[in-house]
C-alpha atoms as a PDB file:
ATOM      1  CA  UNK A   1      69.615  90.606 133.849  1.00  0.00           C
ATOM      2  CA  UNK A   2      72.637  91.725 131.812  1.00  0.00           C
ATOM      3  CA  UNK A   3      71.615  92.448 128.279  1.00  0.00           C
ATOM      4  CA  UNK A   4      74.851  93.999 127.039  1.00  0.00           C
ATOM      5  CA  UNK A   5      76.500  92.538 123.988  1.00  0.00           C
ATOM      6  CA  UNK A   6      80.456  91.587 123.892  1.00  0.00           C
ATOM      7  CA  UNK A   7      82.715  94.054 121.904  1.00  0.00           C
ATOM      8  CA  UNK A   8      85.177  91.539 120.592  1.00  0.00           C
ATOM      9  CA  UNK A   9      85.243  89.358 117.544  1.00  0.00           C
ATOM     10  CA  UNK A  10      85.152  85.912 118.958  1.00  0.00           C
ATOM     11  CA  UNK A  11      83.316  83.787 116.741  1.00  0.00           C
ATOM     12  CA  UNK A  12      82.792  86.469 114.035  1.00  0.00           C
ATOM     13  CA  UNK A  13      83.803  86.144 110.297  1.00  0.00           C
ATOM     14  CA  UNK A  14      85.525  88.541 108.184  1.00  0.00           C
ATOM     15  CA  UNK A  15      86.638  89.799 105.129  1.00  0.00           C
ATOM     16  CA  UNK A  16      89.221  92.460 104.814  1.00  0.00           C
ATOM     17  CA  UNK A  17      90.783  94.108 101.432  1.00  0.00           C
ATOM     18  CA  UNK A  18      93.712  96.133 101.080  1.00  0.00           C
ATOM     19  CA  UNK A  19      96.806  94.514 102.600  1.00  0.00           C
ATOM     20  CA  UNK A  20     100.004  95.850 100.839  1.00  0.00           C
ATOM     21  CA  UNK A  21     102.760  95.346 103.942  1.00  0.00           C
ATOM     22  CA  UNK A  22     103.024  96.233 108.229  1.00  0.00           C
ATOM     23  CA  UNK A  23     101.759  99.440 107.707  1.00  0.00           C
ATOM     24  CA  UNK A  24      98.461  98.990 105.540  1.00  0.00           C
ATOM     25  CA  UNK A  25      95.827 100.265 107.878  1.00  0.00           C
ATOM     26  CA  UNK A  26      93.824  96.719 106.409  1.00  0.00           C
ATOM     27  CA  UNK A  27      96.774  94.950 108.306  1.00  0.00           C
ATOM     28  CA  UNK A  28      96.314  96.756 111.402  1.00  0.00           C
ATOM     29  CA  UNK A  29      92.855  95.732 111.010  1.00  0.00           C
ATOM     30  CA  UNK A  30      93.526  91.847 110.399  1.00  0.00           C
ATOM     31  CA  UNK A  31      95.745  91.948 113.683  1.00  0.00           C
ATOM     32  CA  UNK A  32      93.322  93.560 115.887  1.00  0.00           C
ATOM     33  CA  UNK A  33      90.590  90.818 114.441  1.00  0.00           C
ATOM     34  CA  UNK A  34      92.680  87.784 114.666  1.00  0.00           C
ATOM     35  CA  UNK A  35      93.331  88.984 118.682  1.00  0.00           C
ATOM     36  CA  UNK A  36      89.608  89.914 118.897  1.00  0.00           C
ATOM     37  CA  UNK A  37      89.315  86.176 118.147  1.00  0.00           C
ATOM     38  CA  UNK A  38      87.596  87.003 114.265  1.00  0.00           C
ATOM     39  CA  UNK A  39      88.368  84.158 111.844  1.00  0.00           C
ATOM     40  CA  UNK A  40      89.460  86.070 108.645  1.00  0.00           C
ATOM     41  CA  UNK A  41      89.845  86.174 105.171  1.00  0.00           C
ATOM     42  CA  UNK A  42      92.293  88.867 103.613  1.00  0.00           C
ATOM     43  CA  UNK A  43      92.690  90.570 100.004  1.00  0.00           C
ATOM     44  CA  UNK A  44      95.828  92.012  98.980  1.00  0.00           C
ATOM     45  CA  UNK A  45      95.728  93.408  95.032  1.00  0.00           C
ATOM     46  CA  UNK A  46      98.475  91.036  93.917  1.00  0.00           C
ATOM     47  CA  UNK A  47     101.502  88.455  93.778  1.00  0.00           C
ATOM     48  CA  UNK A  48     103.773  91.248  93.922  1.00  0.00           C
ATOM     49  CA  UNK A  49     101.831  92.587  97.254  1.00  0.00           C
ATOM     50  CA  UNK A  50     101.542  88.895  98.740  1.00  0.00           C
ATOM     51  CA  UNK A  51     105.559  88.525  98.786  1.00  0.00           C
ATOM     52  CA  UNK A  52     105.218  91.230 101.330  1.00  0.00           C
ATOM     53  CA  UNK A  53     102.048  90.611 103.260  1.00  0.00           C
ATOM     54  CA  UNK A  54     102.415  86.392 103.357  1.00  0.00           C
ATOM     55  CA  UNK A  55     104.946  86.322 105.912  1.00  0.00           C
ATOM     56  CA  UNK A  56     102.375  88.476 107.869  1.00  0.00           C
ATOM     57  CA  UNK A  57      99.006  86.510 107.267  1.00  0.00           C
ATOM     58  CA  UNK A  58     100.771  83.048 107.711  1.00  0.00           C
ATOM     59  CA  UNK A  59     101.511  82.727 111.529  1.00  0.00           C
ATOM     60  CA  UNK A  60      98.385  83.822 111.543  1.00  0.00           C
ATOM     61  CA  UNK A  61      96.471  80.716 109.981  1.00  0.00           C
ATOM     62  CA  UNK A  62      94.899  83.634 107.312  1.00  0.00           C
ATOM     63  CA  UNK A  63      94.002  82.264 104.121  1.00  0.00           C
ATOM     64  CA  UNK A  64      95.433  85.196 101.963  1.00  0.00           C
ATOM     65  CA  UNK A  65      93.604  85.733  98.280  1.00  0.00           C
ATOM     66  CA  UNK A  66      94.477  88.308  95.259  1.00  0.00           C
ATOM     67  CA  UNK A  67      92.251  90.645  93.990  1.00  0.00           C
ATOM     68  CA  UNK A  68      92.445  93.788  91.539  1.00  0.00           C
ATOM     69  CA  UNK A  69      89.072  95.463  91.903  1.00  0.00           C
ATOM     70  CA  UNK A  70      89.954  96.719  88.252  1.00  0.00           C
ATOM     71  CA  UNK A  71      89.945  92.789  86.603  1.00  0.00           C
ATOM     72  CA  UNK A  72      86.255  91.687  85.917  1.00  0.00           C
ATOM     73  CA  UNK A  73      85.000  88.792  87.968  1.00  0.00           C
ATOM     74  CA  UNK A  74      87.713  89.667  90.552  1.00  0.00           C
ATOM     75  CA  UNK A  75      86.101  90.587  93.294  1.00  0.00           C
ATOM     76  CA  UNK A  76      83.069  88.739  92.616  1.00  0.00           C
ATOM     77  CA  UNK A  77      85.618  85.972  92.999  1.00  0.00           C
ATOM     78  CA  UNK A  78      87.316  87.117  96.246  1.00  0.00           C
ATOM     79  CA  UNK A  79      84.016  87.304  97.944  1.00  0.00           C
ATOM     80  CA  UNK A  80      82.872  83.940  97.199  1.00  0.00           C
ATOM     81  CA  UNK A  81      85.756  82.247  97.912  1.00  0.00           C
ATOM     82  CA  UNK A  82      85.788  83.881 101.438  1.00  0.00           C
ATOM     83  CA  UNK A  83      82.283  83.400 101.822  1.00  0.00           C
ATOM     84  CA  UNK A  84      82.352  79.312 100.980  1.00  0.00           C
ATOM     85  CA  UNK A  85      85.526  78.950 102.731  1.00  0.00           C
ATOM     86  CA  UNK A  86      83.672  80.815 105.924  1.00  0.00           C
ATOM     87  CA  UNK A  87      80.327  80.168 105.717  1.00  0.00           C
ATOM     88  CA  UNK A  88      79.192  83.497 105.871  1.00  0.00           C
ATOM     89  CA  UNK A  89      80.137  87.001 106.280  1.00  0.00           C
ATOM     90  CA  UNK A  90      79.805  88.587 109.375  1.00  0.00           C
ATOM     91  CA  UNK A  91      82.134  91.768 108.930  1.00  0.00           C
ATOM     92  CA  UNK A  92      83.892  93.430 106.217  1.00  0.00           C
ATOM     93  CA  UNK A  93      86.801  96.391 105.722  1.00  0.00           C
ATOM     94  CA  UNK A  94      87.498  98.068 102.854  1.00  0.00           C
ATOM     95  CA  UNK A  95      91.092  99.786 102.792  1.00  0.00           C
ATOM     96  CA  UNK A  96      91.141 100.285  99.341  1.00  0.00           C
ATOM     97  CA  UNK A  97      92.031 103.864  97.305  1.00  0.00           C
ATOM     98  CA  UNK A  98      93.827 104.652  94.257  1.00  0.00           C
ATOM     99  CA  UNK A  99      94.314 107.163  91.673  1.00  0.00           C
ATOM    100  CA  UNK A 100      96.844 107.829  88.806  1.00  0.00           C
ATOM    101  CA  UNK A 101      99.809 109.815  89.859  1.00  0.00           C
ATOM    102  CA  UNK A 102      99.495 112.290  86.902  1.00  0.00           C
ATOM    103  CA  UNK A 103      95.629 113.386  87.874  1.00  0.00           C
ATOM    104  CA  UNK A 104      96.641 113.090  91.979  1.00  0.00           C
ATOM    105  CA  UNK A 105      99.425 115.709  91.623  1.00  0.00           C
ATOM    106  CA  UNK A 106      97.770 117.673  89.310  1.00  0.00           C
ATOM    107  CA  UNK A 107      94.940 120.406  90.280  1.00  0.00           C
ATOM    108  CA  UNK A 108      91.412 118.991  90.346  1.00  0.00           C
ATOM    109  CA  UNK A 109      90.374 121.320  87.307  1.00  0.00           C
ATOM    110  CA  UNK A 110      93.300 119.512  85.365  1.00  0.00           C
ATOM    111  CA  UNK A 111      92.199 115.948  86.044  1.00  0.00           C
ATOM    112  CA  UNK A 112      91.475 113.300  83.324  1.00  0.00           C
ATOM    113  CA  UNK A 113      88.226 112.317  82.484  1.00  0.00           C
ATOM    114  CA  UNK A 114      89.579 108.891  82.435  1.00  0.00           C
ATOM    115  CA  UNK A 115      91.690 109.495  85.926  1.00  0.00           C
ATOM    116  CA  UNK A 116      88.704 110.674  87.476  1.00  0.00           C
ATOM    117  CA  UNK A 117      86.661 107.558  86.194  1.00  0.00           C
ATOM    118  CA  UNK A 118      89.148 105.417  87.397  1.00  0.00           C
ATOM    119  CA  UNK A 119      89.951 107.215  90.917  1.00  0.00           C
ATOM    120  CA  UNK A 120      86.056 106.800  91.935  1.00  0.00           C
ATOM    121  CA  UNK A 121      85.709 103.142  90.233  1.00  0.00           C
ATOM    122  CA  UNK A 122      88.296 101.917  92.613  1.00  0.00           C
ATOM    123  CA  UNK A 123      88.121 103.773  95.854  1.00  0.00           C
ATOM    124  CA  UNK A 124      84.499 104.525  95.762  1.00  0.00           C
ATOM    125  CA  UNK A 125      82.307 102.312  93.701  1.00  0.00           C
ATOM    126  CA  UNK A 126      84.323  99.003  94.837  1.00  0.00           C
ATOM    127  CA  UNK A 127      82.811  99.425  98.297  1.00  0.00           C
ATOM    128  CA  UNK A 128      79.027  99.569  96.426  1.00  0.00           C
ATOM    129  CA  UNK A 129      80.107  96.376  94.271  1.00  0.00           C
ATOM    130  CA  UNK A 130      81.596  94.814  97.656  1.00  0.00           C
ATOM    131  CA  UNK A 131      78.427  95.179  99.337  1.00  0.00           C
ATOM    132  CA  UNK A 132      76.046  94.089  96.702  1.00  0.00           C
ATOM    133  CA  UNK A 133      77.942  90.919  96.787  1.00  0.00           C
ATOM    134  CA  UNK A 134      79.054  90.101 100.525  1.00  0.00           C
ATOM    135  CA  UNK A 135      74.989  91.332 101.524  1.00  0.00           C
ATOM    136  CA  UNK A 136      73.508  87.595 100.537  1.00  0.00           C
ATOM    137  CA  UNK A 137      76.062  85.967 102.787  1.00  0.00           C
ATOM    138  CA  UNK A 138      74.976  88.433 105.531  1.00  0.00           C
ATOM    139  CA  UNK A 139      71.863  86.959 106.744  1.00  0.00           C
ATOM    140  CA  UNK A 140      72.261  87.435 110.026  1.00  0.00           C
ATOM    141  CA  UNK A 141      72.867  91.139 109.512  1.00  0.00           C
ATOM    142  CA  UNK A 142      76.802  92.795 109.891  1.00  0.00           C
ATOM    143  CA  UNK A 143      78.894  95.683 109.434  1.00  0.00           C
ATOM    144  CA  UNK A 144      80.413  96.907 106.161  1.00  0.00           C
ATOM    145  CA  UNK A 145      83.624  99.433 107.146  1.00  0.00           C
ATOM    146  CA  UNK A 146      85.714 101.698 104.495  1.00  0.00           C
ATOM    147  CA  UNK A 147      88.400 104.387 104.557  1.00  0.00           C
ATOM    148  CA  UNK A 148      87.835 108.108 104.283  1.00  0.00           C
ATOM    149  CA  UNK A 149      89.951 111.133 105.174  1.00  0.00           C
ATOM    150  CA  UNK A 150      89.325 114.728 106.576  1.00  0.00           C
ATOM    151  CA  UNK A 151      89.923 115.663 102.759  1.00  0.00           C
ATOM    152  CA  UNK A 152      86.415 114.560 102.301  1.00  0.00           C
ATOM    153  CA  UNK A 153      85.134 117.392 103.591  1.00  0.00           C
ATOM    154  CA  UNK A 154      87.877 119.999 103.940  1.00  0.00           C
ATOM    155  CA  UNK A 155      89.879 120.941 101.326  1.00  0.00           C
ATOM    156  CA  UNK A 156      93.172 119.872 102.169  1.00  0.00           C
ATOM    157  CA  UNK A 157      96.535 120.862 100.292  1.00  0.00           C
ATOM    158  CA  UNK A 158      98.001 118.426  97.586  1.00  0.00           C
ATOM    159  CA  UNK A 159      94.916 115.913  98.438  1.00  0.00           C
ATOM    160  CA  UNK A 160      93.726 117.093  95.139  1.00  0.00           C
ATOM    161  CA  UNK A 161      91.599 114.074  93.284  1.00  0.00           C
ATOM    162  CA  UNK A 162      90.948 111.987  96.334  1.00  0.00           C
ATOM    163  CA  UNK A 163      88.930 114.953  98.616  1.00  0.00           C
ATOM    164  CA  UNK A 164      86.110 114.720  95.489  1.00  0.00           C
ATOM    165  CA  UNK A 165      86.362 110.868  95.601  1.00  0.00           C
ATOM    166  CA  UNK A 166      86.513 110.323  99.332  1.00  0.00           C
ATOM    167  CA  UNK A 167      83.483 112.706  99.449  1.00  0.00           C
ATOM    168  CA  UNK A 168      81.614 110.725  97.186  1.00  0.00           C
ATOM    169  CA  UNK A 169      82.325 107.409  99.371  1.00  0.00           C
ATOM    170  CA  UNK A 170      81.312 109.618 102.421  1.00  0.00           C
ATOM    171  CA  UNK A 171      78.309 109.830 100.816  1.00  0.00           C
ATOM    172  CA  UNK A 172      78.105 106.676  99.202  1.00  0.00           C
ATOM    173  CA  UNK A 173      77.993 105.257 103.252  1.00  0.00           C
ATOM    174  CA  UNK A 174      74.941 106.980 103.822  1.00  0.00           C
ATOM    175  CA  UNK A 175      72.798 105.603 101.249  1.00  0.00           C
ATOM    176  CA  UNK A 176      73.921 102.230 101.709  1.00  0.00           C
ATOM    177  CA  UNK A 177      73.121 102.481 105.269  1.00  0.00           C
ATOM    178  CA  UNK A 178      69.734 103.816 104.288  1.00  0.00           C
ATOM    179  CA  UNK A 179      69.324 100.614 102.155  1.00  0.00           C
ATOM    180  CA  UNK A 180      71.282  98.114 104.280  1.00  0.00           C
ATOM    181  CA  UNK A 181      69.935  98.239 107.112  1.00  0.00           C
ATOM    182  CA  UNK A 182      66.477  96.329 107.022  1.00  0.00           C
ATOM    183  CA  UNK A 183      68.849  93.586 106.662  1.00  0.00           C
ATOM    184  CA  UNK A 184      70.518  94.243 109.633  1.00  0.00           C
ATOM    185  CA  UNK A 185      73.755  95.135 107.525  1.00  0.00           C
ATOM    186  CA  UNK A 186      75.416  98.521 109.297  1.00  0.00           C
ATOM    187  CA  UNK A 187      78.117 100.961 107.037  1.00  0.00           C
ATOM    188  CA  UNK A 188      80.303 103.272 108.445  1.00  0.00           C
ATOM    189  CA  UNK A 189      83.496 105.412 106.942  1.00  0.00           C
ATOM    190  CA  UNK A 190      86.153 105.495 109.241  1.00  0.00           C
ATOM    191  CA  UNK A 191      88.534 108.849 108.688  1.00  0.00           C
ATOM    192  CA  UNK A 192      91.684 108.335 109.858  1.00  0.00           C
ATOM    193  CA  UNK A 193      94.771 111.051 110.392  1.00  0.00           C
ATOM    194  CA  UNK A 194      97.328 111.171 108.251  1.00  0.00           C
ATOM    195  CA  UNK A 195      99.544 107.855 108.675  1.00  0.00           C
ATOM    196  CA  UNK A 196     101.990 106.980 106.439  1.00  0.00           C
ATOM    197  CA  UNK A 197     100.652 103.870 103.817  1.00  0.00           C
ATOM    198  CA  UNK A 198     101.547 102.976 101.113  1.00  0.00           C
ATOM    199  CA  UNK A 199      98.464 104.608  99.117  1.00  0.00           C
ATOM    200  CA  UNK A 200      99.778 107.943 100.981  1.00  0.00           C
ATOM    201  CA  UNK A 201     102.951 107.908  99.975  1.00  0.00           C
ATOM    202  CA  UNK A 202     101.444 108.746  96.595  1.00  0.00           C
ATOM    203  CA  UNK A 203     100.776 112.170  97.771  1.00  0.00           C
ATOM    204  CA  UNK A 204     102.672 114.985  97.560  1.00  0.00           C
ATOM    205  CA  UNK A 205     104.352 116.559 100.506  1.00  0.00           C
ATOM    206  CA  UNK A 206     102.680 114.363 102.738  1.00  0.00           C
ATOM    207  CA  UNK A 207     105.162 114.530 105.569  1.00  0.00           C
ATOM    208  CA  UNK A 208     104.474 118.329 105.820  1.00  0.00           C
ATOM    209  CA  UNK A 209     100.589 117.645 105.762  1.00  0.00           C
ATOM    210  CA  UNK A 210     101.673 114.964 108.800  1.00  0.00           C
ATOM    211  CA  UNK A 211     103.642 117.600 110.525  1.00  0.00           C
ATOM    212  CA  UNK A 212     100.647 120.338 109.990  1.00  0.00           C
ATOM    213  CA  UNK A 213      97.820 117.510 111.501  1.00  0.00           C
ATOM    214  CA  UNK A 214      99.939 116.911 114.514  1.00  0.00           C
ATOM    215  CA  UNK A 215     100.565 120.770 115.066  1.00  0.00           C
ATOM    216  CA  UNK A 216      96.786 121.168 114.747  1.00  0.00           C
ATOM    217  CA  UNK A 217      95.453 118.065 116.686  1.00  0.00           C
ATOM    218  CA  UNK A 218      94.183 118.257 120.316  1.00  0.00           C
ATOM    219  CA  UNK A 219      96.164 115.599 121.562  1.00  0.00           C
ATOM    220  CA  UNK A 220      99.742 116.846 120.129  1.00  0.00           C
ATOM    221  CA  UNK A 221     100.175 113.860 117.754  1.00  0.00           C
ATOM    222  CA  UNK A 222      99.644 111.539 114.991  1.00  0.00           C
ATOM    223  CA  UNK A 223      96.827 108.593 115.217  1.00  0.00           C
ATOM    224  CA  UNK A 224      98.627 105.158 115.458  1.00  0.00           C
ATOM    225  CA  UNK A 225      98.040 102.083 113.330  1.00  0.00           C
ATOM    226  CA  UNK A 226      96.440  99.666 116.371  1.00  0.00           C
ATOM    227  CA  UNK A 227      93.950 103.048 117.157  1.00  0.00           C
ATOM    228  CA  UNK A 228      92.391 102.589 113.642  1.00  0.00           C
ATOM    229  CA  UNK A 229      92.128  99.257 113.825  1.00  0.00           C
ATOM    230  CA  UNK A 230      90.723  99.495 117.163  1.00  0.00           C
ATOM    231  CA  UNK A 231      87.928 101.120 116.405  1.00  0.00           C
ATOM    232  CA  UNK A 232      87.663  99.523 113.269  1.00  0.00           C
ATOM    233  CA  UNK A 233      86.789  96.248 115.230  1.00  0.00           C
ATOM    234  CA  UNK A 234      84.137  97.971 117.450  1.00  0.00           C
ATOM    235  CA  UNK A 235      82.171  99.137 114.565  1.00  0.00           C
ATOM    236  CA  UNK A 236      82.462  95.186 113.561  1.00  0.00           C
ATOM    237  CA  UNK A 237      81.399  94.134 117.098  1.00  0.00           C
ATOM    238  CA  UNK A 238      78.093  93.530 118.526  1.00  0.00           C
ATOM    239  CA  UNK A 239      78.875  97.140 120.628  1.00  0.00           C
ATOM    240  CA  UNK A 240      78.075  98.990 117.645  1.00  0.00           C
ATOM    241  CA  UNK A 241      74.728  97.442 116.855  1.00  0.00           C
ATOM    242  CA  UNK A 242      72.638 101.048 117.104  1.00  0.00           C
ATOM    243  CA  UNK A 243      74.962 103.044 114.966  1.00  0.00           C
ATOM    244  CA  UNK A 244      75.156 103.176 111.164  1.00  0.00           C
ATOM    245  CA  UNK A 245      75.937 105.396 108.187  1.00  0.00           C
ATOM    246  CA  UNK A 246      78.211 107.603 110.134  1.00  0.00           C
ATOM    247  CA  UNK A 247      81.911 109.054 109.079  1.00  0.00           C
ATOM    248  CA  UNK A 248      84.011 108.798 112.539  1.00  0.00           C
ATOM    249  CA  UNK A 249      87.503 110.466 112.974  1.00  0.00           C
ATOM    250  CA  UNK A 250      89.960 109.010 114.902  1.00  0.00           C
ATOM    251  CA  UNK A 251      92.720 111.487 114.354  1.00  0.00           C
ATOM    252  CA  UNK A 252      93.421 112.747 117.729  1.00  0.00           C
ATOM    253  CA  UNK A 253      90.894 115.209 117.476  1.00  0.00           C
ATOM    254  CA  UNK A 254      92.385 117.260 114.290  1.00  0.00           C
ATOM    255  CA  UNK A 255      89.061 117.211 112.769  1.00  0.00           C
ATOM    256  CA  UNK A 256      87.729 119.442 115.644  1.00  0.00           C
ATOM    257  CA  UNK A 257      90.208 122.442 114.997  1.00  0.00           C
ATOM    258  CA  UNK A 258      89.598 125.191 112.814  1.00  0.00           C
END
């Protein structure tokens, strides 16, 4: 008999944040869902973001919601919304990072306590809030996914701020694994080359920190947007039910070379 699970998204439910436009890694991720056969709901931060990501979520049939992680009640207001319109929440991916321009292009040592504060609130501690409050309409367990980078654990030129903060939500994954996952809820961190966002446009000299990662990377190029969201979908699919609280690079290998 044939116990092995599917690895697409027919029938699943999820809830992604962090659409901005077509190159938001959280698009890539609602496109690979919707063809995976998930029925969705997806977060962009505003009205000024939804003028760009509606005519994307439409054809779709995606009910499209606002949300500023920042605003109190916001999120809690996101999630249940999804979660009644849905019925549950089977999957969820958290593209979300931000910090202020001043304390990103700025050495670490000069950062604001305030910048700082707000840096980790909303690329770090959203994806703890997020989870305390999608895990009730989890019952029948799930898979929580976020955004890192190899700044996380190397420290990479004019990353600055976010290597700290995307080191903390490294770790964050890990304990929420730990405590997750008696109720069948899995976490990963998925760390991503250098693509170019809108949240990375932010940083400084990125296009010669895109041209260093494809000089360094095994495979002689950049990671695309569909090879994130790729495996962003198997971690949400009934393939990835025996792994949890792991960071995975798909980067073309850049991570491996000194």
């Amino acid at each position: 008999m044939n116990d092995r699970k599917p690895s697409g998204l027919s029938g699943k439910k999820g809830l992604i944040l962090g659409l901005a436009n077509e190159h938001s890694i959280a698009w890539g991720c609602v496109k690979n869902a919707r063809e995976q056969g998930a029925d969705l709901v997806a977060v962009c931060l505003n009205d000024k973001a939804r003028t760009y990501v509606e005519p994307l979520t439409n054809p779709l049939d995606i009910t499209l919601l606002n949300c500023d992680v920042e605003d109190d009640g916001a999120l809690e207001q996101a999630v249940e919304q999804a979660a009644a319109q849905m019925g549950r929440i089977d999957f969820v991916v958290h593209s979300i990072a931000w910090a202020p321009l001043v304390d990103l292009h700025g050495p670490v040592v000069a950062s604001s306590r305030a910048g700082f504060a707000r840096a980790m609130d909303v690329s770090c501690h959203s994806f703890a809030r997020l989870a305390r409050l999608c895990a009730p309409h989890m019952s029948a367990g799930g898979s929580l996914v976020t955004m890192s980078y190899l700044g996380a654990d190397e420290a990479v030129p004019h990353y600055g701020l976010m290597g700290p903060v995307k080191a903390a939500l490294e770790s964050l994954v890990r304990y929420m694994a730990v405590e997750l996952g008696p109720q069948g809820i899995r976490v990963h961190a998925v760390s991503p080359g250098p693509i170019q966002t809108r949240s990375a446009s932010g940083i400084n000299h990125f296009d010669e920190l895109m041209s260093h990662a494809q000089q360094k990377a095994p495979r002689g190029r950049l990671v695309t947007l569909d090879e994130i969201a790729g495996l962003c979908s198997f971690l949400c699919s009934d393939a990835a039910t025996g792994m949890t609280g792991q960071t995975i690079y798909v980067d073309a290998g850049c991570h491996a070379v000194a």
